[in-house]
PDB file of N, CA and C in Angstrom:
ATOM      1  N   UNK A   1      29.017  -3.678  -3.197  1.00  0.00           N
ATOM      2  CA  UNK A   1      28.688  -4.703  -4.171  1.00  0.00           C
ATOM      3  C   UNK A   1      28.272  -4.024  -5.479  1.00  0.00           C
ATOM      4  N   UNK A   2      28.810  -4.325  -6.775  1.00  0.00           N
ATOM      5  CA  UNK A   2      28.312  -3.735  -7.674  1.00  0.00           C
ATOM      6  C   UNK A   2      27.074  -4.252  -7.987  1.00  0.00           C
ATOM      7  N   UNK A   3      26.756  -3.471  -9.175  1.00  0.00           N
ATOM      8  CA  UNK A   3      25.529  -3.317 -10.040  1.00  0.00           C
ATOM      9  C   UNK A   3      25.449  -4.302 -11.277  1.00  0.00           C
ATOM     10  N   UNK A   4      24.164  -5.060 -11.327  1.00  0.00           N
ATOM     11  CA  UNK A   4      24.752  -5.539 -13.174  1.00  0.00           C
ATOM     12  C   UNK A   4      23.171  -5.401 -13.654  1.00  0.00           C
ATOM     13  N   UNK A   5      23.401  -5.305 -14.908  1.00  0.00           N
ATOM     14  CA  UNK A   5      21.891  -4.821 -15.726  1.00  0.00           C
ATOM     15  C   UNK A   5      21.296  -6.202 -15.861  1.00  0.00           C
ATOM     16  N   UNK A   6      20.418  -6.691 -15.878  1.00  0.00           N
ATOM     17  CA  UNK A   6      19.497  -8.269 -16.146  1.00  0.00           C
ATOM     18  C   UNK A   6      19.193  -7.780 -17.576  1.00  0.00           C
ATOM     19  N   UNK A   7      18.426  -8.916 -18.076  1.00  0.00           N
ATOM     20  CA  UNK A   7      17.525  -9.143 -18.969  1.00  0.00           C
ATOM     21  C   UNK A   7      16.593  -7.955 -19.702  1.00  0.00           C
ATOM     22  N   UNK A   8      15.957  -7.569 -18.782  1.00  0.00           N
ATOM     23  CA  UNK A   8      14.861  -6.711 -18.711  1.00  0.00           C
ATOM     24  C   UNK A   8      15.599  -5.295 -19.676  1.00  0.00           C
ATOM     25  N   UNK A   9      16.970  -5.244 -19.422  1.00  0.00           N
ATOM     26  CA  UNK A   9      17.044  -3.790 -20.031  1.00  0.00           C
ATOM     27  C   UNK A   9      16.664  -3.564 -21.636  1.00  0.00           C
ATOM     28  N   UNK A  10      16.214  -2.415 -21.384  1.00  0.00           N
ATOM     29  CA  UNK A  10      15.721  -2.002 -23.277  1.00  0.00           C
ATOM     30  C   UNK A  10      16.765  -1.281 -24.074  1.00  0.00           C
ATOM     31  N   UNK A  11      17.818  -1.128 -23.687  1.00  0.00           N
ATOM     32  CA  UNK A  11      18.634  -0.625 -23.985  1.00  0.00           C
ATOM     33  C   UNK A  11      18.609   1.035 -24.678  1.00  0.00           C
ATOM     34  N   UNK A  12      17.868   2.157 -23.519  1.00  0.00           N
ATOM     35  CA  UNK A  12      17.713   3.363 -23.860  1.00  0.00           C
ATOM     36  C   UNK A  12      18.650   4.032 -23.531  1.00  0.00           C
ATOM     37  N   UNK A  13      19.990   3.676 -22.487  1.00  0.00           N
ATOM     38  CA  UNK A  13      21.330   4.565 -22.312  1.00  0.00           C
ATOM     39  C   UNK A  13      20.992   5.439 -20.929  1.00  0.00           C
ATOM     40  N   UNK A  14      19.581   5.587 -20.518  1.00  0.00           N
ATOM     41  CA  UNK A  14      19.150   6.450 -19.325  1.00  0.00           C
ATOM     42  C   UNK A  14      20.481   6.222 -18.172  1.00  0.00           C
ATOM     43  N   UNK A  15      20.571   4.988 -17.725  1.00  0.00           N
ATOM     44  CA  UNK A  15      21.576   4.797 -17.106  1.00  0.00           C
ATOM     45  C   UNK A  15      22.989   5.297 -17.139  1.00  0.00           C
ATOM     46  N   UNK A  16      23.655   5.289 -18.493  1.00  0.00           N
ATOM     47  CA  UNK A  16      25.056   4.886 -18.720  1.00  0.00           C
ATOM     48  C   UNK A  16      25.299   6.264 -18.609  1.00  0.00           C
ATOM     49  N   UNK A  17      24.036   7.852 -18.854  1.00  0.00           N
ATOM     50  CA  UNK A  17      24.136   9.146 -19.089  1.00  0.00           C
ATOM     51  C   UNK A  17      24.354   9.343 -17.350  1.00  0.00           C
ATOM     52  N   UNK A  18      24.345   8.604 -16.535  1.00  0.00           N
ATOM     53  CA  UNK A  18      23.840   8.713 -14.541  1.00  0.00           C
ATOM     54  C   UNK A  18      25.088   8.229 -14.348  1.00  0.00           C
ATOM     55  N   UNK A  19      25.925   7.342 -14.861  1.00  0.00           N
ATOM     56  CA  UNK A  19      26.950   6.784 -14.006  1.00  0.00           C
ATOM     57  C   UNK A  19      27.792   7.604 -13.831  1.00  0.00           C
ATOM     58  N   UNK A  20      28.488   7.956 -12.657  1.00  0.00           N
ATOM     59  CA  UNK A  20      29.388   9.416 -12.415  1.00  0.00           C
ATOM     60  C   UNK A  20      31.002   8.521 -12.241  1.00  0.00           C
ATOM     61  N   UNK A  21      31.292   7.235 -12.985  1.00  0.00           N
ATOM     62  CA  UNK A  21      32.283   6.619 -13.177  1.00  0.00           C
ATOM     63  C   UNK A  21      32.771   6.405 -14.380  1.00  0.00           C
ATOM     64  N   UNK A  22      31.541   6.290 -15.555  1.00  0.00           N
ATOM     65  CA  UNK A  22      31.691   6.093 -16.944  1.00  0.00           C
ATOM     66  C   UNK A  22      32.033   4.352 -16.761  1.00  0.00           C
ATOM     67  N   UNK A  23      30.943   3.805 -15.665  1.00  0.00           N
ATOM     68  CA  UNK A  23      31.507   2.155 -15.518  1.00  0.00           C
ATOM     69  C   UNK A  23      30.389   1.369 -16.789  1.00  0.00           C
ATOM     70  N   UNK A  24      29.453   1.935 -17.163  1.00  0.00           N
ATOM     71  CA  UNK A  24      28.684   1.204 -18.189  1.00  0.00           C
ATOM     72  C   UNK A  24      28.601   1.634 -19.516  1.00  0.00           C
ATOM     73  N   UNK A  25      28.215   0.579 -20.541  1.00  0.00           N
ATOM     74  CA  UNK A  25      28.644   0.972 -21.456  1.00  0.00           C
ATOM     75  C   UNK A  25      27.488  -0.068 -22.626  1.00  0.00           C
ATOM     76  N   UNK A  26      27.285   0.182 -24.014  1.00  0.00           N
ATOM     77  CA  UNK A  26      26.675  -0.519 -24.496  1.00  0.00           C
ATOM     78  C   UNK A  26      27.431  -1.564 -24.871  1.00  0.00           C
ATOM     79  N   UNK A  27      26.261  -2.867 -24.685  1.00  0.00           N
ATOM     80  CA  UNK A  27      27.158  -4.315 -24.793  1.00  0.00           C
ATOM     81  C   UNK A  27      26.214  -5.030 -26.453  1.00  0.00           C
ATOM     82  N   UNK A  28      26.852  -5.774 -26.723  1.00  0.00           N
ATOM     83  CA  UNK A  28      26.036  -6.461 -27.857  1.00  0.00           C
ATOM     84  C   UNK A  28      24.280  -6.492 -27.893  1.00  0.00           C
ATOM     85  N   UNK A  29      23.965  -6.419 -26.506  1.00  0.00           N
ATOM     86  CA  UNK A  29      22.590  -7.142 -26.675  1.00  0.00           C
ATOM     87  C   UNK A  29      21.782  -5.996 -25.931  1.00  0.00           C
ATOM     88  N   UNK A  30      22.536  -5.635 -25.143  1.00  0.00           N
ATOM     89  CA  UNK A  30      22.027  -4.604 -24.175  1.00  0.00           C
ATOM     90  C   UNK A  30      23.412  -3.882 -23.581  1.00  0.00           C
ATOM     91  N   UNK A  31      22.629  -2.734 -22.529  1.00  0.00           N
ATOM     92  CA  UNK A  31      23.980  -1.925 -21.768  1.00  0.00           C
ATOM     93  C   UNK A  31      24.352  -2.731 -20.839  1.00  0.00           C
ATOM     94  N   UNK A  32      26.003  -3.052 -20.707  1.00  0.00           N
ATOM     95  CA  UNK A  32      26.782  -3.725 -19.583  1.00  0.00           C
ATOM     96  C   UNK A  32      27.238  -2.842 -18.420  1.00  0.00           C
ATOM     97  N   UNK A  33      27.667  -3.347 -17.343  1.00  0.00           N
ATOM     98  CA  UNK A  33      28.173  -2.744 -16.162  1.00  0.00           C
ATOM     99  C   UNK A  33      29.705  -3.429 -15.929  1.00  0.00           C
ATOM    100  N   UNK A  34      30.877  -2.501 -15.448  1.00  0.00           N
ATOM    101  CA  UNK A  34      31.939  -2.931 -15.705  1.00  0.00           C
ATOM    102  C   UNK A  34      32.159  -2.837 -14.301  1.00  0.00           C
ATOM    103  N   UNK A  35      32.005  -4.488 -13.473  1.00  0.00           N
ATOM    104  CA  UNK A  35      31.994  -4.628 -12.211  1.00  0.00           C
ATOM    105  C   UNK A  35      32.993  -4.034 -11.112  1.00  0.00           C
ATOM    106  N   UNK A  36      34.451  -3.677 -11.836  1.00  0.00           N
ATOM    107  CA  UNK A  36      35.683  -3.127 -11.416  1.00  0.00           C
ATOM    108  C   UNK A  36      35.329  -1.735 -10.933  1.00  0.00           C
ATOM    109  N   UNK A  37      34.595  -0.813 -11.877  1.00  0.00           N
ATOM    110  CA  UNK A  37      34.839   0.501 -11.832  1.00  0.00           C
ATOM    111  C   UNK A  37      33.642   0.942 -11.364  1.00  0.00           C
ATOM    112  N   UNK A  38      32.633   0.085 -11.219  1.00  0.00           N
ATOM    113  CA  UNK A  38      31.417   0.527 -10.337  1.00  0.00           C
ATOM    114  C   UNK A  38      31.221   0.495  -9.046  1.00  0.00           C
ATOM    115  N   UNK A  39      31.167   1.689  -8.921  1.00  0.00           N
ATOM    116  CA  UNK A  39      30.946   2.163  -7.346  1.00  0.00           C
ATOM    117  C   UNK A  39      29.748   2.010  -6.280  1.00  0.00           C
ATOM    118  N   UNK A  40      28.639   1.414  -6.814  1.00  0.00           N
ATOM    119  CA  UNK A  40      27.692   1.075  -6.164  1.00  0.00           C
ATOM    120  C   UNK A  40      26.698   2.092  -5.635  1.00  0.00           C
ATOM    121  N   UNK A  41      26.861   3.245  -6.488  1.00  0.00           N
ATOM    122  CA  UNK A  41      25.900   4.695  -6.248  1.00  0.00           C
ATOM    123  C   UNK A  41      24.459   4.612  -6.732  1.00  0.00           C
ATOM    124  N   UNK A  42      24.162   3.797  -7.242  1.00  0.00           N
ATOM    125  CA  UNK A  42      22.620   3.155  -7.483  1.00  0.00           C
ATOM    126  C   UNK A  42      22.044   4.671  -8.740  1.00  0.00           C
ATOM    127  N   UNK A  43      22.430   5.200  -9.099  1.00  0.00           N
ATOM    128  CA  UNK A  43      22.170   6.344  -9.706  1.00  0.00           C
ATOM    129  C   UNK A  43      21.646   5.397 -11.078  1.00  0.00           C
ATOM    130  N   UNK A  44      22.013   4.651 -11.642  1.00  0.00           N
ATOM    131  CA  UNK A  44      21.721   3.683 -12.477  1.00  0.00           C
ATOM    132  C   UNK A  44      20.433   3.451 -12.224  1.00  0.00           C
ATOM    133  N   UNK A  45      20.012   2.728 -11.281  1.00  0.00           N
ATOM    134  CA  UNK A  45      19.044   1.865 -10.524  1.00  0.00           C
ATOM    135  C   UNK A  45      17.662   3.177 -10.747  1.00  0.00           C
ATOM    136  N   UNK A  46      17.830   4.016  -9.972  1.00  0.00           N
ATOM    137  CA  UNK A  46      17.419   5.299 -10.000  1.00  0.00           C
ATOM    138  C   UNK A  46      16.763   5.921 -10.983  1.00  0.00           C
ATOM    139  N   UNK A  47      17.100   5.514 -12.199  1.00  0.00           N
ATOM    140  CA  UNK A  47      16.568   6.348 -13.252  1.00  0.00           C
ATOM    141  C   UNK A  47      16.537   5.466 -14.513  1.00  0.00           C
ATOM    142  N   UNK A  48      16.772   4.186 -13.965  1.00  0.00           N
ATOM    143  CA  UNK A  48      16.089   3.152 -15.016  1.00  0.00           C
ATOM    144  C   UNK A  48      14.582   2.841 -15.474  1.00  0.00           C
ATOM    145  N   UNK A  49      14.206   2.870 -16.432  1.00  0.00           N
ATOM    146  CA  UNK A  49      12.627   2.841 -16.789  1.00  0.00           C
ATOM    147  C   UNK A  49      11.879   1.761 -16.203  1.00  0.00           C
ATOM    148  N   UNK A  50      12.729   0.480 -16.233  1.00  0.00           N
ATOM    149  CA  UNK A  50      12.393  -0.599 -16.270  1.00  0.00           C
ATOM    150  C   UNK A  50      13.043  -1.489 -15.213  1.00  0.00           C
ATOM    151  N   UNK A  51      13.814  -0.980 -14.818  1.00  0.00           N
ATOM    152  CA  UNK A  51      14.324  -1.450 -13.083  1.00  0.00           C
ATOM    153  C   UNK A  51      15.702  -2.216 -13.672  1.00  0.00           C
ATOM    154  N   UNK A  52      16.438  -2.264 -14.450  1.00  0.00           N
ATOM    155  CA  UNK A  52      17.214  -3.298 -15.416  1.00  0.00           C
ATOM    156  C   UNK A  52      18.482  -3.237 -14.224  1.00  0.00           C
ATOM    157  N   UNK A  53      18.688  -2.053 -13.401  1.00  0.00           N
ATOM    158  CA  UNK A  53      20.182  -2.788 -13.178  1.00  0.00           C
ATOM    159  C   UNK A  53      19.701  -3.091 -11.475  1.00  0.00           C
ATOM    160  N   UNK A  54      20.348  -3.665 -11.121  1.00  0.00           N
ATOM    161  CA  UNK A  54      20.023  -4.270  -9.459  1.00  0.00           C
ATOM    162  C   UNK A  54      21.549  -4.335  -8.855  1.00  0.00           C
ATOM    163  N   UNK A  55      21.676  -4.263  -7.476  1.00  0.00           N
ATOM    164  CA  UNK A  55      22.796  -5.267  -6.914  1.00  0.00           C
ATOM    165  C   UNK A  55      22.926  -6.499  -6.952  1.00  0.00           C
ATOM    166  N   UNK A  56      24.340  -6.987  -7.464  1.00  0.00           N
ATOM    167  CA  UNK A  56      24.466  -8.259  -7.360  1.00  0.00           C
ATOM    168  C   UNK A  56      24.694  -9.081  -6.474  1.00  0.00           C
TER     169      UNK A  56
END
């Protein structure tokens, strides 16, 4: 099941530097997760400040 970032993210990139797919990326408001190419390695999850990405 992939990953998607909520609300909460602050948009510092900690994540998008962890993804070993290159599946996230900065979105208008915050960083997005590109549900196709994410592999579900939680490495995101992992080293988020603020807990922003979860399973969906």
């Amino acid at each position: 099941m992939a990953y998607k970032i909520s609300e909460d993210c602050i948009s510092c990139g900690t994540c998008a530097a962890e993804c070993p797919v290159e599946a996230i990326s900065e979105g208008a408001s915050q960083y997005e997760i590109n549900a196709d190419a994410c592999v579900s390695c939680g490495n995101c999850a992992n080293v988020c400040p603020v807990g922003a990405p979860a399973e969906e």
